[in-house]
Protein backbone atom coordinates (compact mmCIF):
# COMPACT_ATOMS: atom_id res chain seq x y z
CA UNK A 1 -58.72 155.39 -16.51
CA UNK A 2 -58.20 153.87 -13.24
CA UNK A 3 -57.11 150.06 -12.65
CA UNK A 4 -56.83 147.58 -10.09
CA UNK A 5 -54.02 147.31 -8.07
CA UNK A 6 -53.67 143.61 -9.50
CA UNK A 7 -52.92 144.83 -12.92
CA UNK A 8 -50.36 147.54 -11.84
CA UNK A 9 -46.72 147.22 -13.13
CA UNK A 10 -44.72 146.08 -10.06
CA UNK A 11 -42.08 148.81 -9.42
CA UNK A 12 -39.14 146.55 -9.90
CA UNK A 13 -40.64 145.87 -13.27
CA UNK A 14 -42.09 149.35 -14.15
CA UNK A 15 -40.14 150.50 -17.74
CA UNK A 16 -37.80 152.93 -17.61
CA UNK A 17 -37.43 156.11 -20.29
CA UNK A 18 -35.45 153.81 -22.76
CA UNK A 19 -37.91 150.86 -22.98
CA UNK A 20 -40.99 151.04 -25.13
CA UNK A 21 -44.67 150.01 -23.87
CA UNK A 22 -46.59 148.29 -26.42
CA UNK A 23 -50.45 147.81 -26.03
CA UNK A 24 -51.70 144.08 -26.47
CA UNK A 25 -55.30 144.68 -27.93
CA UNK A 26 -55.05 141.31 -29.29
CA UNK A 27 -54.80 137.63 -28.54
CA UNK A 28 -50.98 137.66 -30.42
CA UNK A 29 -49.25 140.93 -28.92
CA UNK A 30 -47.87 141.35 -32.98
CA UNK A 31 -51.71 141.66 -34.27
CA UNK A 32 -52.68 145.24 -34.62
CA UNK A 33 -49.01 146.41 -33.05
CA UNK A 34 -45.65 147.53 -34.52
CA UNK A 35 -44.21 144.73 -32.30
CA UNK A 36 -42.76 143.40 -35.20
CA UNK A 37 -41.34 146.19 -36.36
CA UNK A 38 -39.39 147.03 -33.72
CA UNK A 39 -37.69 143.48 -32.99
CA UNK A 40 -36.84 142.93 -36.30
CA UNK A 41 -35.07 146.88 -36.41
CA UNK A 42 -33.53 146.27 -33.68
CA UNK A 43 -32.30 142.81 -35.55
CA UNK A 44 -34.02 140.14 -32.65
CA UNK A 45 -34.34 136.43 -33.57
CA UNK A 46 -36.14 135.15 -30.92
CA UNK A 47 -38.17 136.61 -27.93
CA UNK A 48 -38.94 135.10 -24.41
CA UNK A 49 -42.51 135.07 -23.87
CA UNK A 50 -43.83 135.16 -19.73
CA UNK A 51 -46.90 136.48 -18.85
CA UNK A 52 -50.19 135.50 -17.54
CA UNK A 53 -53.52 133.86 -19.72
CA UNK A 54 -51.40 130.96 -21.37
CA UNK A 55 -54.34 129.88 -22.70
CA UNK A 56 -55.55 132.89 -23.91
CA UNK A 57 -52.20 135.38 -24.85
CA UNK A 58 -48.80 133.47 -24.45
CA UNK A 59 -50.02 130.51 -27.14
CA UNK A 60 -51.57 133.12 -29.79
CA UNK A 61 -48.82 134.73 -29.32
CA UNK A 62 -46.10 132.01 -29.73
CA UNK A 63 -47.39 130.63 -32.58
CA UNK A 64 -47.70 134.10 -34.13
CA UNK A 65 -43.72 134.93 -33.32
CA UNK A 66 -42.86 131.80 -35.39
CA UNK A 67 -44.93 132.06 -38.01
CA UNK A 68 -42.83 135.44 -38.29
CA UNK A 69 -39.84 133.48 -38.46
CA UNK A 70 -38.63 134.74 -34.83
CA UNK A 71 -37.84 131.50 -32.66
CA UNK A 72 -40.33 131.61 -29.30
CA UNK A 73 -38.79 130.73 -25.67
CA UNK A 74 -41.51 130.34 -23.66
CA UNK A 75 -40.35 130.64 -20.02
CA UNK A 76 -43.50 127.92 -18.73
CA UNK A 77 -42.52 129.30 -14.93
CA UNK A 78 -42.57 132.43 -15.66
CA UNK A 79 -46.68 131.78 -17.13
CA UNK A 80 -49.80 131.81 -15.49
CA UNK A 81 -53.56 130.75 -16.57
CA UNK A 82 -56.88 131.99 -16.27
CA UNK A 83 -57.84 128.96 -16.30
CA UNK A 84 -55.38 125.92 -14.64
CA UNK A 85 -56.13 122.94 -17.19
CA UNK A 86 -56.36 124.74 -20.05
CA UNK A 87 -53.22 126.07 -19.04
CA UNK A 88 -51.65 122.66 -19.02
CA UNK A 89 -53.38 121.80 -22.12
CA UNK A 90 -51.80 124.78 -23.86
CA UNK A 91 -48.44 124.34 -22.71
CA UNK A 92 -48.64 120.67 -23.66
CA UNK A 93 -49.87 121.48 -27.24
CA UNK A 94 -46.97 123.51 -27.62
CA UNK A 95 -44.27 121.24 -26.31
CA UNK A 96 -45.96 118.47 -28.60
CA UNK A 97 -46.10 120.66 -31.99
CA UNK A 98 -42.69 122.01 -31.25
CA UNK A 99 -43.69 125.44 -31.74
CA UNK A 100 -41.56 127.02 -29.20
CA UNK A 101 -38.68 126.43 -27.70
CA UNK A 102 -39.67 125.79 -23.80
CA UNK A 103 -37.17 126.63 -20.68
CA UNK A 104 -38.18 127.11 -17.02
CA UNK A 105 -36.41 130.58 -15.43
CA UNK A 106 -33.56 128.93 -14.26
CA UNK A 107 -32.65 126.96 -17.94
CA UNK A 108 -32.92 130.24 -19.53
CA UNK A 109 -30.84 132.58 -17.13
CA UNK A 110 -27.97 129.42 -17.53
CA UNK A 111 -28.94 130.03 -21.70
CA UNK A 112 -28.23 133.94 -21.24
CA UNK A 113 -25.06 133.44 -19.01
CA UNK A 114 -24.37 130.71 -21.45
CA UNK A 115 -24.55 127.62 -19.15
CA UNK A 116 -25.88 124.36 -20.41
């Protein structure tokens, strides 16, 4: 199957032998995958979520990761939209309902190097 230059992994990003590629067939990337699985084996609590289609993928998926019980970080920098007011609109919902924890890039490299 070929695909667009657009949707390529970027090399700095591309997985190496020791990190696992799950498909997202789904609006929630743990519907229909063994996402799950494999954060709570490998004893995860909560998960940054980036990625593009806010609207569409990062909100399904948030609310999915804490109905799990995992806490969600969504990184709202490190998100895109299809569509640029429904973007907004979703990030807004989920800042309202408290759903996720939200961070920009910079707040959550300080979390990770443990800078307030």
């Amino acid at each position: 199957m070929l695909f667009s230059l657009q949707t390529q992994i970027v090399s700095e990003l591309r997985p190496n032998e020791k990190e696992a590629v799950v498909d997202k067939l789904t609006f929630s990337a743990f519907a229909g995958t063994p996402f799950e699985l494999a954060l709570r084996g490998a004893g995860v609590g909560a998960i940054a979520i980036v990625g593009v289609a806010a609207e569409i993928g990062i909100e399904p998926t948030v609310r999915h990761a804490g109905d799990l019980g995992f806490i969600p970080v969504g990184v709202t920098d490190a998100c895109a939209a299809g569509n640029a007011e429904a973007g907004v609109r979703t990030m807004e919902s989920l800042r309202f309902l408290g759903e996720a924890m939200l961070t920009d890039v910079a707040g959550f490299c300080d979390a990770l190097v443990g800078r307030s």
